[in-house]
N, C-alpha and C. Protein backbone atom coordinates (compact mmCIF):
# COMPACT_ATOMS: atom_id res chain seq x y z
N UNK A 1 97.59 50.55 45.09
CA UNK A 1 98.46 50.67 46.24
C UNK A 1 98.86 49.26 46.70
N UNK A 2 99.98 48.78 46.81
CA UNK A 2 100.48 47.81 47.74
C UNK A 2 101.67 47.81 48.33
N UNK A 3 101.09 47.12 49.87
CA UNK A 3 102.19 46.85 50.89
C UNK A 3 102.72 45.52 50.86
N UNK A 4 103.87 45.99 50.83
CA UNK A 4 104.76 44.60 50.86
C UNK A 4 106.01 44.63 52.36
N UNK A 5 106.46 43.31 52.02
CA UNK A 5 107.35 43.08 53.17
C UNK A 5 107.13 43.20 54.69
N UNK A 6 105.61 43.01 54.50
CA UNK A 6 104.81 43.16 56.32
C UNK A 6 105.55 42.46 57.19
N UNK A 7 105.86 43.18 58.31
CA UNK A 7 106.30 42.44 59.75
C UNK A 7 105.77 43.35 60.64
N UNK A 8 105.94 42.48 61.98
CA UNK A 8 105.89 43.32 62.64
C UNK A 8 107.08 44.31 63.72
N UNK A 9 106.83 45.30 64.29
CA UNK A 9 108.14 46.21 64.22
C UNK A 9 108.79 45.12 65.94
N UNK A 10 110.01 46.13 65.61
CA UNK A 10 110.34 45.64 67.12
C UNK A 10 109.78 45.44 68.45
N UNK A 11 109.22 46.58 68.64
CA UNK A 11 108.44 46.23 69.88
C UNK A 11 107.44 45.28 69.79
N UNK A 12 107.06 44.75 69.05
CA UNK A 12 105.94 43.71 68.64
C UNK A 12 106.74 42.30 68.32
N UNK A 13 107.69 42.11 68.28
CA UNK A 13 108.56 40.67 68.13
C UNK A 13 109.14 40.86 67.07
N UNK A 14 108.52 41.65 65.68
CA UNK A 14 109.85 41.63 64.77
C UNK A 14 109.32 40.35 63.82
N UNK A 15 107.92 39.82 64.12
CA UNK A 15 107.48 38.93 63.09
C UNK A 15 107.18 38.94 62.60
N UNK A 16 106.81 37.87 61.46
CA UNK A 16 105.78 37.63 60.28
C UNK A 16 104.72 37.30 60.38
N UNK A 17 103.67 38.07 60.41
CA UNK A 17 102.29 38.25 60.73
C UNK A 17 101.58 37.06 60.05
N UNK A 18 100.82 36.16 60.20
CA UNK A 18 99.91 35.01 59.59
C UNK A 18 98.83 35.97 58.46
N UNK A 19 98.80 34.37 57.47
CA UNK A 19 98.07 35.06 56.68
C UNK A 19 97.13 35.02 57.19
N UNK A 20 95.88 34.76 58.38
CA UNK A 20 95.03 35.09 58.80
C UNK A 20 94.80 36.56 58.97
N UNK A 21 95.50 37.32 59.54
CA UNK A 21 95.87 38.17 59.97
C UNK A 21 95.97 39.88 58.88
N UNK A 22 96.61 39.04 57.75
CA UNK A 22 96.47 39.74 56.48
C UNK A 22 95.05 39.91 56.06
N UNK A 23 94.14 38.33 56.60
CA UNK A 23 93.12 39.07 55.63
C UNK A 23 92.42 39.62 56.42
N UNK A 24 92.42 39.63 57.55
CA UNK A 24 91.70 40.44 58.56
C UNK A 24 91.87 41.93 58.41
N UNK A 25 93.67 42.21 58.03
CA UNK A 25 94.01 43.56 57.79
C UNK A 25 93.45 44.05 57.03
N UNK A 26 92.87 43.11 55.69
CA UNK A 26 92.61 43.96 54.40
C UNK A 26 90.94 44.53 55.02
N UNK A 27 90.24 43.35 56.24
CA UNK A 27 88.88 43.42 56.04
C UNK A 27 89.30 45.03 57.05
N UNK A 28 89.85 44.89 58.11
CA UNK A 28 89.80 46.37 58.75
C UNK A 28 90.08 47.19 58.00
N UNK A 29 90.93 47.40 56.59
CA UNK A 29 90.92 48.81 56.22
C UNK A 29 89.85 48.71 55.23
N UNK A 30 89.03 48.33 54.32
CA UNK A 30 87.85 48.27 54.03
C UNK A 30 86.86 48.52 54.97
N UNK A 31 87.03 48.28 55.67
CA UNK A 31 85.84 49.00 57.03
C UNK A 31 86.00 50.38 57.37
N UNK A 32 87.83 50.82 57.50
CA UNK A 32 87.77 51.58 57.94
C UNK A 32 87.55 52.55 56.75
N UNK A 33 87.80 52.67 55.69
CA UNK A 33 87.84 53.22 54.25
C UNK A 33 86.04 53.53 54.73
N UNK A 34 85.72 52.82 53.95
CA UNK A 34 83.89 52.71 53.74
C UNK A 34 83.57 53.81 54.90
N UNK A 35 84.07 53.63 56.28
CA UNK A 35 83.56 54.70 57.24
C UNK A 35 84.08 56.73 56.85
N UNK A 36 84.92 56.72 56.29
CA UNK A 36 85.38 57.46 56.31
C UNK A 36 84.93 58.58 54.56
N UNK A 37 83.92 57.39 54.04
CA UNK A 37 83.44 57.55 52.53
C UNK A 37 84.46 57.26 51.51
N UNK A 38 85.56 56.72 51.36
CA UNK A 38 86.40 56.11 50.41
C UNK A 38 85.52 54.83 49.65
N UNK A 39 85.84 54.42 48.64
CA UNK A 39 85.40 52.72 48.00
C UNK A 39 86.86 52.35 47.84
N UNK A 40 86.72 51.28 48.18
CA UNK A 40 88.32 50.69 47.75
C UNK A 40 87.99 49.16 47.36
N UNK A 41 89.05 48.11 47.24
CA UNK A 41 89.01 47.09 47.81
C UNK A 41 90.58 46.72 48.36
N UNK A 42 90.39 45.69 49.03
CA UNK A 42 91.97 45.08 49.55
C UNK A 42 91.68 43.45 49.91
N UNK A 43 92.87 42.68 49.35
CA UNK A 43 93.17 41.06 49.61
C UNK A 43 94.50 40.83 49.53
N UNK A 44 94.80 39.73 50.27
CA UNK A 44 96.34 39.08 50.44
C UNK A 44 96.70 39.06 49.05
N UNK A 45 98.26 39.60 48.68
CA UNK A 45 98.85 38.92 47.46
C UNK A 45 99.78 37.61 48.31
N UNK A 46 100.78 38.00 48.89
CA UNK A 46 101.26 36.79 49.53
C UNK A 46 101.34 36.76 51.00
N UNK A 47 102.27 36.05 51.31
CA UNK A 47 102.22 35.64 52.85
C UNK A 47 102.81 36.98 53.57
N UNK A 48 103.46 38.24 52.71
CA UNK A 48 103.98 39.27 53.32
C UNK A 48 103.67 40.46 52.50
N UNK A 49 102.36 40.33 51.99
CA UNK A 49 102.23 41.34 51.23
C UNK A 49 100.03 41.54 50.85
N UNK A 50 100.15 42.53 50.57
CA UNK A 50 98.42 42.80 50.01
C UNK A 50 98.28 44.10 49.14
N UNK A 51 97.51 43.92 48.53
CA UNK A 51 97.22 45.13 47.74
C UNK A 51 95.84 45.72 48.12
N UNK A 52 96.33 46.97 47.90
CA UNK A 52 94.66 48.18 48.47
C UNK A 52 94.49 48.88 47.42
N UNK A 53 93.27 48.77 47.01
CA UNK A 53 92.44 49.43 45.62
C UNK A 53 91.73 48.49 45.18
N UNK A 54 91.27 49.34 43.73
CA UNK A 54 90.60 48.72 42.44
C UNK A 54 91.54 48.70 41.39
N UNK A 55 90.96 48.30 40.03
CA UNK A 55 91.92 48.63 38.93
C UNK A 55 91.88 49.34 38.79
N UNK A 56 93.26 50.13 38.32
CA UNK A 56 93.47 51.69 37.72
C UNK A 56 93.33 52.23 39.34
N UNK A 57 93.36 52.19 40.07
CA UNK A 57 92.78 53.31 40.99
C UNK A 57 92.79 52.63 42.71
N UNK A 58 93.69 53.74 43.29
CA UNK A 58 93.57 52.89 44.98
C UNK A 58 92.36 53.01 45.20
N UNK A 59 91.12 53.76 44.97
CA UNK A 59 89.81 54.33 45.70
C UNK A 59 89.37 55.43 44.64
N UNK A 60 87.74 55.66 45.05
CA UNK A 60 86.90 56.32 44.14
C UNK A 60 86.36 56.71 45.55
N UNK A 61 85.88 57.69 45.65
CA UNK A 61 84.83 58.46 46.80
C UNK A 61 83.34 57.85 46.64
N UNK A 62 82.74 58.19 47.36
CA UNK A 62 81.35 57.56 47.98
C UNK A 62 80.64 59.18 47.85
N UNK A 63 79.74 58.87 46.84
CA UNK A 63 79.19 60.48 46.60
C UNK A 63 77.73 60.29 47.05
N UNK A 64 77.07 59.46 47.74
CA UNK A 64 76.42 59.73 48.61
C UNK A 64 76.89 60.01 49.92
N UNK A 65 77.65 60.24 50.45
CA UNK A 65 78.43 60.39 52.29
C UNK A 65 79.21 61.83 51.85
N UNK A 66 80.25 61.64 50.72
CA UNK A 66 80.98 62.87 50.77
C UNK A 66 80.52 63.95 49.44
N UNK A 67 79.44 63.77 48.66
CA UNK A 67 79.25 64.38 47.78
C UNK A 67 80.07 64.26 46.24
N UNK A 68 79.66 65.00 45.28
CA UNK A 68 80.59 64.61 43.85
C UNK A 68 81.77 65.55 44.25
N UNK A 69 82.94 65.03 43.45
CA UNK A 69 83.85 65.81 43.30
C UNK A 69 83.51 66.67 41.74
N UNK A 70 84.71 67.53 40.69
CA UNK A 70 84.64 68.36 40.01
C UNK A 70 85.60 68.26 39.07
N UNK A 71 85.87 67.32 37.47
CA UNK A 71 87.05 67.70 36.98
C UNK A 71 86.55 68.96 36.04
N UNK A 72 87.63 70.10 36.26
CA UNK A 72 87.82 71.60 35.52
C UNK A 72 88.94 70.99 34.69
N UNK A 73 88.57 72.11 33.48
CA UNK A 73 89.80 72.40 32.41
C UNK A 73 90.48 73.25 32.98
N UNK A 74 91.89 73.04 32.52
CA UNK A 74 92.93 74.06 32.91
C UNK A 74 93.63 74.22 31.93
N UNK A 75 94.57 75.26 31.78
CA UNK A 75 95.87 75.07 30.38
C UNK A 75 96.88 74.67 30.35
N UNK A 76 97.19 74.21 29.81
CA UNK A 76 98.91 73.32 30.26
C UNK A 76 99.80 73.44 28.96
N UNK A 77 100.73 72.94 28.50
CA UNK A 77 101.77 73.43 27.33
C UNK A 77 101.27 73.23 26.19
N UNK A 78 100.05 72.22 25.80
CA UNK A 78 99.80 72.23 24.81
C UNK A 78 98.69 73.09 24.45
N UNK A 79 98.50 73.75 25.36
CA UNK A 79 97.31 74.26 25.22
C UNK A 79 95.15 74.46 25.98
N UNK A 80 94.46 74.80 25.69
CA UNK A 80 93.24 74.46 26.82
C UNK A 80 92.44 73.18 26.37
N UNK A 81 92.25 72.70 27.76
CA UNK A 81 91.79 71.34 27.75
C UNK A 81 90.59 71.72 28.53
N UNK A 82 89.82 72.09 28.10
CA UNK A 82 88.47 72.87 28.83
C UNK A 82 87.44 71.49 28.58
N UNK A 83 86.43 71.89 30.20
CA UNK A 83 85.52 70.83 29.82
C UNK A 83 84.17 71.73 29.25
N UNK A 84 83.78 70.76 28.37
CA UNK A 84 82.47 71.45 27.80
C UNK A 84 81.12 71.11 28.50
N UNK A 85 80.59 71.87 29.12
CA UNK A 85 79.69 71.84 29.98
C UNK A 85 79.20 72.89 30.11
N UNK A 86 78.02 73.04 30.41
CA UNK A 86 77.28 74.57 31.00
C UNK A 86 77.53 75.15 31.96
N UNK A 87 78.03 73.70 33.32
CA UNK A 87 78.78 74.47 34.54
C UNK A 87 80.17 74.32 34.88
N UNK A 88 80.66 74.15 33.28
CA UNK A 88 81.85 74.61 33.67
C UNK A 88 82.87 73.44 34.18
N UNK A 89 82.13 72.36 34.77
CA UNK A 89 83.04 70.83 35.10
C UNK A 89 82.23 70.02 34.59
N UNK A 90 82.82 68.92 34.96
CA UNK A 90 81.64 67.23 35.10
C UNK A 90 82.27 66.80 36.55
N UNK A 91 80.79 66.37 36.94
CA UNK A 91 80.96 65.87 38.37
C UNK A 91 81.53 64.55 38.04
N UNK A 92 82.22 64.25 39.14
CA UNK A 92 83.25 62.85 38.99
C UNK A 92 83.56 61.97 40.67
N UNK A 93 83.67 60.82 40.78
CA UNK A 93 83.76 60.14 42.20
C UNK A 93 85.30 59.92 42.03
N UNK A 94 86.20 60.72 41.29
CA UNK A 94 87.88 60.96 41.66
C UNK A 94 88.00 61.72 42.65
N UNK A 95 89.27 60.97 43.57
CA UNK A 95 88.82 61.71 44.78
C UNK A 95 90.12 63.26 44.19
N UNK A 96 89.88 64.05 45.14
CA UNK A 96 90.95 65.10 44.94
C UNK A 96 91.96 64.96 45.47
N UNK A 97 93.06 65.76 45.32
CA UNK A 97 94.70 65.10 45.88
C UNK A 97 94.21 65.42 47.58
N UNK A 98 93.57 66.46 48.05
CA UNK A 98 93.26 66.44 49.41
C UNK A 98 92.89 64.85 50.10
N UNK A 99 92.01 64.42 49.23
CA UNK A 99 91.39 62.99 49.86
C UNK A 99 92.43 61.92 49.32
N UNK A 100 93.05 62.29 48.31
CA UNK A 100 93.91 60.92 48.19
C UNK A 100 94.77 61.31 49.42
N UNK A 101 95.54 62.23 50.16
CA UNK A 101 96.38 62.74 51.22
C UNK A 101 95.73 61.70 52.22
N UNK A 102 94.64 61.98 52.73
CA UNK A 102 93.18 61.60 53.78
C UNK A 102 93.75 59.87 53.82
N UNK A 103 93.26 59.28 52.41
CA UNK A 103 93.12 57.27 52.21
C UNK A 103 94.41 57.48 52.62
N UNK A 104 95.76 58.14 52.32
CA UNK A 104 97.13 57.21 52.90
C UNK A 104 97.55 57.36 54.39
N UNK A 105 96.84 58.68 54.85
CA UNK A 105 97.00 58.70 56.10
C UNK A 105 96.26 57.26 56.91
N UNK A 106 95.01 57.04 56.03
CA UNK A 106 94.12 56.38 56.75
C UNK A 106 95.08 55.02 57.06
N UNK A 107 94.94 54.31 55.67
CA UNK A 107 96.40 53.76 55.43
C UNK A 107 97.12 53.58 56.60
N UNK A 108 97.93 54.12 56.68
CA UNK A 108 99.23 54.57 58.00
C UNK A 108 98.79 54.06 59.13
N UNK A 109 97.70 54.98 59.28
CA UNK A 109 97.18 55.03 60.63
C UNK A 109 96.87 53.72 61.10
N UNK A 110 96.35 52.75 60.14
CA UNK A 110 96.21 51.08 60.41
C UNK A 110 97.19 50.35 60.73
N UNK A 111 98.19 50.51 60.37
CA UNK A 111 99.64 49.97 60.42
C UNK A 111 100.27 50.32 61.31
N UNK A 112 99.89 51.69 61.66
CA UNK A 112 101.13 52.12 63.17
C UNK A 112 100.11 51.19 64.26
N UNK A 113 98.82 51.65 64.63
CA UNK A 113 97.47 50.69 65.39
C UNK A 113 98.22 49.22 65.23
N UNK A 114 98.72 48.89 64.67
CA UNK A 114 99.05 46.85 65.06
C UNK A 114 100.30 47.08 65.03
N UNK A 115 101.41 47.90 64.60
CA UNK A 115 102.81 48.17 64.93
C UNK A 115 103.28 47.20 63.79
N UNK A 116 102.70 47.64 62.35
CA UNK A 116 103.65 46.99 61.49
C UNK A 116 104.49 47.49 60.84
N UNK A 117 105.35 47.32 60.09
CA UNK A 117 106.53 47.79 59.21
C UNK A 117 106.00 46.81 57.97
N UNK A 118 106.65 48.15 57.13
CA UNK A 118 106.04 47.28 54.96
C UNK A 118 106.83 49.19 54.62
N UNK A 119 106.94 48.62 53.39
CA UNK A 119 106.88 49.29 52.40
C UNK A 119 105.51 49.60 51.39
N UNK A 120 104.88 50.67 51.30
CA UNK A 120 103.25 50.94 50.77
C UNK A 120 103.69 51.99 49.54
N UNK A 121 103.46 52.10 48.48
CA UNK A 121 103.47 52.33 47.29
C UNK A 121 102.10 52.58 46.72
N UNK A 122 102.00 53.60 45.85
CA UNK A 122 100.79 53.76 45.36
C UNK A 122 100.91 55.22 44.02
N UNK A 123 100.93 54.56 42.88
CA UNK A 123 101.68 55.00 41.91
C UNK A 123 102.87 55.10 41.62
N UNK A 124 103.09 56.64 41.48
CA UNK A 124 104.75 56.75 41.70
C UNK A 124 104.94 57.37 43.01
N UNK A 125 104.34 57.25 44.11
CA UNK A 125 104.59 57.70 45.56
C UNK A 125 104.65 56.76 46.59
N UNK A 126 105.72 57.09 47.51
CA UNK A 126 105.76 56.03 48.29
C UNK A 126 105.16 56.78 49.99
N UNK A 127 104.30 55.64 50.53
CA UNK A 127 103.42 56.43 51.72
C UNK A 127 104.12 55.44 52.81
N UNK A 128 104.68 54.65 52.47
CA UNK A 128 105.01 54.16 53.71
C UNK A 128 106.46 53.30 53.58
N UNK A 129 107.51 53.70 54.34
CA UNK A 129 108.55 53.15 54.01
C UNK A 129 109.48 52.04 55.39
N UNK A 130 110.11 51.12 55.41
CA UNK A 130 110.48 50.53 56.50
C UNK A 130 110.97 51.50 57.67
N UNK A 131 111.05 52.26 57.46
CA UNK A 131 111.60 53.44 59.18
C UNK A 131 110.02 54.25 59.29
N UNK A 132 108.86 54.05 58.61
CA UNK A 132 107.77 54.28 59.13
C UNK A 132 107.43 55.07 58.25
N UNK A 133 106.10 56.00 58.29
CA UNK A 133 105.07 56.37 57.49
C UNK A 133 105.56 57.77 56.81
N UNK A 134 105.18 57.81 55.27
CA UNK A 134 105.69 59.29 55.11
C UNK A 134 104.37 60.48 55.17
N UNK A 135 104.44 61.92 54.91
CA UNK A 135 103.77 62.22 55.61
C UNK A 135 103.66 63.30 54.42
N UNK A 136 104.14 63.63 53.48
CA UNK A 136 104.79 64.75 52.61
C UNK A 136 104.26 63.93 51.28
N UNK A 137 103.75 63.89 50.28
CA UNK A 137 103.58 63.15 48.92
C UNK A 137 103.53 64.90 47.78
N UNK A 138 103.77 65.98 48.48
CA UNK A 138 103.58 66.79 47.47
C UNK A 138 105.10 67.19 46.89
N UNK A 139 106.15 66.00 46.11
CA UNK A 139 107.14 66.02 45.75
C UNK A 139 107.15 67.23 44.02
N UNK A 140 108.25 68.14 45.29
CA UNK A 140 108.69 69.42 44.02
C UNK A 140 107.04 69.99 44.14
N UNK A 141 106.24 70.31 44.80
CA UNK A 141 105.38 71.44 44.76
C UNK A 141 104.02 70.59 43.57
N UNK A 142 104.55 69.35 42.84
CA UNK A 142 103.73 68.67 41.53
C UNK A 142 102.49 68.49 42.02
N UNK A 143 101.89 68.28 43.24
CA UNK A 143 100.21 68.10 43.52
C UNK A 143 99.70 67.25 42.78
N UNK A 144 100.53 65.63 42.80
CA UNK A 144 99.88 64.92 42.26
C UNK A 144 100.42 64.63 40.75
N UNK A 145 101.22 65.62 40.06
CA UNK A 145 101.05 65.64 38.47
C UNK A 145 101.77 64.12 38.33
N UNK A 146 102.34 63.63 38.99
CA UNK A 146 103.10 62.35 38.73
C UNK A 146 102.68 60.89 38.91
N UNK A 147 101.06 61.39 39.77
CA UNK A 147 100.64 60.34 40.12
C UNK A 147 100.03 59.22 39.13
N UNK A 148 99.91 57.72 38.82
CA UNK A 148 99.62 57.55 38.03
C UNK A 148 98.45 56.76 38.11
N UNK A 149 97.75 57.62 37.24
CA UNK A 149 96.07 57.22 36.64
C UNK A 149 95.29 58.66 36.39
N UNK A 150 94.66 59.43 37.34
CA UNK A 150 93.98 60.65 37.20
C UNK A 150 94.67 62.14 37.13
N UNK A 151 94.76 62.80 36.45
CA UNK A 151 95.39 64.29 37.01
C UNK A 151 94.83 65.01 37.70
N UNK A 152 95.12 64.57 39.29
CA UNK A 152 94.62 65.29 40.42
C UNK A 152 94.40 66.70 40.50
N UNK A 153 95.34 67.82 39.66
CA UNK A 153 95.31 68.45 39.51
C UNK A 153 94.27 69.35 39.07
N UNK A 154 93.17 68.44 38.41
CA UNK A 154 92.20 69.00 37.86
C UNK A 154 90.27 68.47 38.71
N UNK A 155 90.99 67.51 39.46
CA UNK A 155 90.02 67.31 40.42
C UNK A 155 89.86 68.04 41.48
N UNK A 156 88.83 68.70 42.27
CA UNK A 156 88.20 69.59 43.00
C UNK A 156 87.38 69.40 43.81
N UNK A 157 86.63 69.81 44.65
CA UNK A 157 85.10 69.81 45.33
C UNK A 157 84.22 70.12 44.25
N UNK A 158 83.58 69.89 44.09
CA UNK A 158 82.00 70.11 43.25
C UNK A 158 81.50 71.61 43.83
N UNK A 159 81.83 71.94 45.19
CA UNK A 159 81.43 73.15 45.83
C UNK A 159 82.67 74.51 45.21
N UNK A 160 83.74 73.77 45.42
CA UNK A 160 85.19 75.31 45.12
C UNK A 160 84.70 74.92 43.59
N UNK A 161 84.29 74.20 43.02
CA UNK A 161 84.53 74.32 41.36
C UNK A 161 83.36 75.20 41.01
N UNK A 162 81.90 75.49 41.62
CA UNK A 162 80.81 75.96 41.88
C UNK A 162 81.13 77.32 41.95
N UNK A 163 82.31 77.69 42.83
CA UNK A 163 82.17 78.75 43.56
C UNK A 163 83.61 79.57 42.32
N UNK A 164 84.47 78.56 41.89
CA UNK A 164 85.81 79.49 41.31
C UNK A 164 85.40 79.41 39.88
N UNK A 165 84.20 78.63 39.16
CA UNK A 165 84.18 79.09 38.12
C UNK A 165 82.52 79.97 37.70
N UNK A 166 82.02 80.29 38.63
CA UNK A 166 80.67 81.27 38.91
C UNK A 166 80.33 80.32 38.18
N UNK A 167 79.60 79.21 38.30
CA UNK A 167 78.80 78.31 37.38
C UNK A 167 77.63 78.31 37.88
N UNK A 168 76.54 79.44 38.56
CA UNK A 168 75.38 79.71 38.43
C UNK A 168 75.01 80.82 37.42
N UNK A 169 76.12 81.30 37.19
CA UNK A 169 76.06 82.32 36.04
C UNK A 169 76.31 81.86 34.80
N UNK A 170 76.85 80.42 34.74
CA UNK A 170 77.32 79.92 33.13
C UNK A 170 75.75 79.07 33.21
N UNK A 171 75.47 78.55 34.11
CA UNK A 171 74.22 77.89 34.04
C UNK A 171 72.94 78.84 33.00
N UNK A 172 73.24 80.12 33.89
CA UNK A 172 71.50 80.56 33.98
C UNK A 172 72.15 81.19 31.98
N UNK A 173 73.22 81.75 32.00
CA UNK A 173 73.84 81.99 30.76
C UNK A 173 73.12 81.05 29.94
N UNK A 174 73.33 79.88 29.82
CA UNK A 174 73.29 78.79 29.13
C UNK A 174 71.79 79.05 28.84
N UNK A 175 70.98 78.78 30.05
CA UNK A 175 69.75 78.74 30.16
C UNK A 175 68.79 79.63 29.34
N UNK A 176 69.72 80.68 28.99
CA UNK A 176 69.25 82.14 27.99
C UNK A 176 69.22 81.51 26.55
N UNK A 177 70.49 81.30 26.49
CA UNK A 177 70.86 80.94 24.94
C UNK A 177 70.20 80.08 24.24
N UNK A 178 69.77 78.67 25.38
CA UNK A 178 68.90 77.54 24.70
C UNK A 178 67.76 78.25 24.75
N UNK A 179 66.83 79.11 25.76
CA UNK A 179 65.60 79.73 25.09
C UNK A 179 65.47 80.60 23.90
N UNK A 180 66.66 81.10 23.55
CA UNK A 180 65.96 82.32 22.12
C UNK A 180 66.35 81.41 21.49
N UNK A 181 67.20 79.97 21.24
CA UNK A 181 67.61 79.09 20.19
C UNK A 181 65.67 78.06 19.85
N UNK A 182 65.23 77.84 21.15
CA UNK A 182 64.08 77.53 21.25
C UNK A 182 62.79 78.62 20.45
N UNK A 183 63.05 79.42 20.86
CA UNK A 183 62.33 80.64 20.38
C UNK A 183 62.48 80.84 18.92
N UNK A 184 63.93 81.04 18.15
CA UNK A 184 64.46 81.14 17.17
C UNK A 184 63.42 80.18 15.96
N UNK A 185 63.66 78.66 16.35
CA UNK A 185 63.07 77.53 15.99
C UNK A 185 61.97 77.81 15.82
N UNK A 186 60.93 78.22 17.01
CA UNK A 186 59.73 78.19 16.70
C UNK A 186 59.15 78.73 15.56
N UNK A 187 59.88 79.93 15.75
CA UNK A 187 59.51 81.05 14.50
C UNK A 187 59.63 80.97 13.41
N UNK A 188 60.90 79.79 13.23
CA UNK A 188 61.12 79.39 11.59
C UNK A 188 60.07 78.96 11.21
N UNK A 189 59.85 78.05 12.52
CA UNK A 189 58.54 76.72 11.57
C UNK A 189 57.23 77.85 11.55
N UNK A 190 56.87 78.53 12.25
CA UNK A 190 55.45 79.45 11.85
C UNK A 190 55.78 80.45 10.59
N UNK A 191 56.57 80.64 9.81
CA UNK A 191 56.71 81.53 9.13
C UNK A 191 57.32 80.31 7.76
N UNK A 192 57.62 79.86 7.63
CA UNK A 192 58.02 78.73 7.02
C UNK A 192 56.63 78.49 5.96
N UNK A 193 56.92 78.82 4.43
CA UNK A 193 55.90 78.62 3.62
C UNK A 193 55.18 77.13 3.99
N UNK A 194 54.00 77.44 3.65
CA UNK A 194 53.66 76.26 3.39
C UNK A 194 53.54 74.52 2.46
N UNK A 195 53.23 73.42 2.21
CA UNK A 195 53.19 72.90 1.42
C UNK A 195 52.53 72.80 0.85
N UNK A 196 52.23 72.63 -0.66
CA UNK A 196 51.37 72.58 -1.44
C UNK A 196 50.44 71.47 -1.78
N UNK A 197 49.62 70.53 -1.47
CA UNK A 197 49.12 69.26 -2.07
C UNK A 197 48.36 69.56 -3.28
N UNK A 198 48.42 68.78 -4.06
CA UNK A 198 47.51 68.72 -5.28
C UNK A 198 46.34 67.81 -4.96
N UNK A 199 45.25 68.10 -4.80
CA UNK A 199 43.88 67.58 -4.49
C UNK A 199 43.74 66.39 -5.74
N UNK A 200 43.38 65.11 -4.89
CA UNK A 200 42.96 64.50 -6.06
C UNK A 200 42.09 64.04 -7.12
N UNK A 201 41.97 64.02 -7.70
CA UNK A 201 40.69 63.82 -9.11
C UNK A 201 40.03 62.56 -8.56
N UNK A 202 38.84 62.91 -8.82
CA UNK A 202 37.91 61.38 -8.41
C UNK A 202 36.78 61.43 -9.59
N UNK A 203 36.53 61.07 -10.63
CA UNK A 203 35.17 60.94 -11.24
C UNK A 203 34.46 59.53 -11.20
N UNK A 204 32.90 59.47 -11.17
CA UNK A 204 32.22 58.53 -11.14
C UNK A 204 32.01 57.64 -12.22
N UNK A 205 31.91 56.19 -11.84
CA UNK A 205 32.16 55.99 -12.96
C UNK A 205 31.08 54.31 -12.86
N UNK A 206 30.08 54.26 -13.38
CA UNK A 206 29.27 52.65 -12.81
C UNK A 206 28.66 52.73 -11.92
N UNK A 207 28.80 53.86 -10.76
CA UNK A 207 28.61 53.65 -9.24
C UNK A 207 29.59 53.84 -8.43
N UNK A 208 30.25 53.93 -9.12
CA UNK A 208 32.05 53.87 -7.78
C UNK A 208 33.13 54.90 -8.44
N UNK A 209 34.03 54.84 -7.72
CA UNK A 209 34.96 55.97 -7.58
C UNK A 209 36.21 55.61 -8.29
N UNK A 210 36.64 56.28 -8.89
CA UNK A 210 37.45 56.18 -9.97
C UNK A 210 38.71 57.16 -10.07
């Protein structure tokens, strides 16, 4: 994510904010992020501009505060892209398009608080534009499909992914199959001929063994 072209709006003078000021901005939304369970980072690029995130990625969730999220397989044109798992996902710290919604509001919400104007970008979506904050990122109904890095689409709660793919029942399922596979095993090896050794020849020979 980065904001560029920071000023401040009219009612505020209409200036160019010091880079002091920038890095103070980046340290308040890192504070405010971290409170809210986001990870991010943010630093000045120039005298009217900063970037918010990591690489690849504005933010990753804090899965001690907000718990794991859930990527599920789904089908799409080429076909199923299922995850292989016993329950059905892999837990993941991608946040879901709900919480990416959440970081740009948060976002916003910092910027209207000091009365700045920028342009804020973050993939192919724009969250904040010079006549002020947008509020809508679910362009054409896509939920994300455009966004670029994760397919939000397939990220979830760890709890709705729990609950929409009965994964106490693929669990305990699972849990069946590896015991008679366990069981199966055992039985080979107890029934499983034995090996044969050939005992070895020893005759005496002087006193000693030969």
């Amino acid at each position: 994510m980065k904001a560029s072209a920071i000023r401040y709006n009219e009612k505020n003078g209409g200036g160019k904010p010091t880079e002091r000021f920038l890095d103070d901005l980046c340290e308040i939304i890192l504070e405010k992020a971290a409170k809210a369970g986001f990870i991010t980072g943010s630093h000045r690029l120039t005298g009217s501009a900063i970037k918010i995130g990591m690489h690849m990625s504005s933010f990753r969730i804090n899965t001690t505060k907000l718990g794991y999220n859930a990527r599920v397989g789904r089908t799409n044109a080429y076909g199923w892209h299922g995850i292989q798992s016993p329950k059905g996902y892999k837990r993941t710290n991608v946040p879901t398009w709900e919480q990416r919604e959440d970081f740009n509001h948060l976002v916003n919400d910092i910027f209207d608080k000091f009365g700045l104007v920028a342009t804020i970008t973050s993939g192919n979506y724009t969250v904040r534009t010079r006549s002020g904050r947008v509020n809508d990122w679910n362009y054409g109904g896509d939920r994300g499909k455009g966004w670029s890095g994760d397919a939000c689409r397939d990220i979830v709660t760890e709890k709705e992914a729990r609950e929409d793919l009965d994964s106490d029942r693929l669990e305990a399922e699972h849990r069946e199959r590896m015991r008679v596979i366990r069981l199966e095993r055992a039985r080979e090896k107890r029934v499983r001929p034995g090996l044969t050794f050939k005992t070895p020849q020893f005759s005496v020979i002087q006193g000693g063994v030969a």
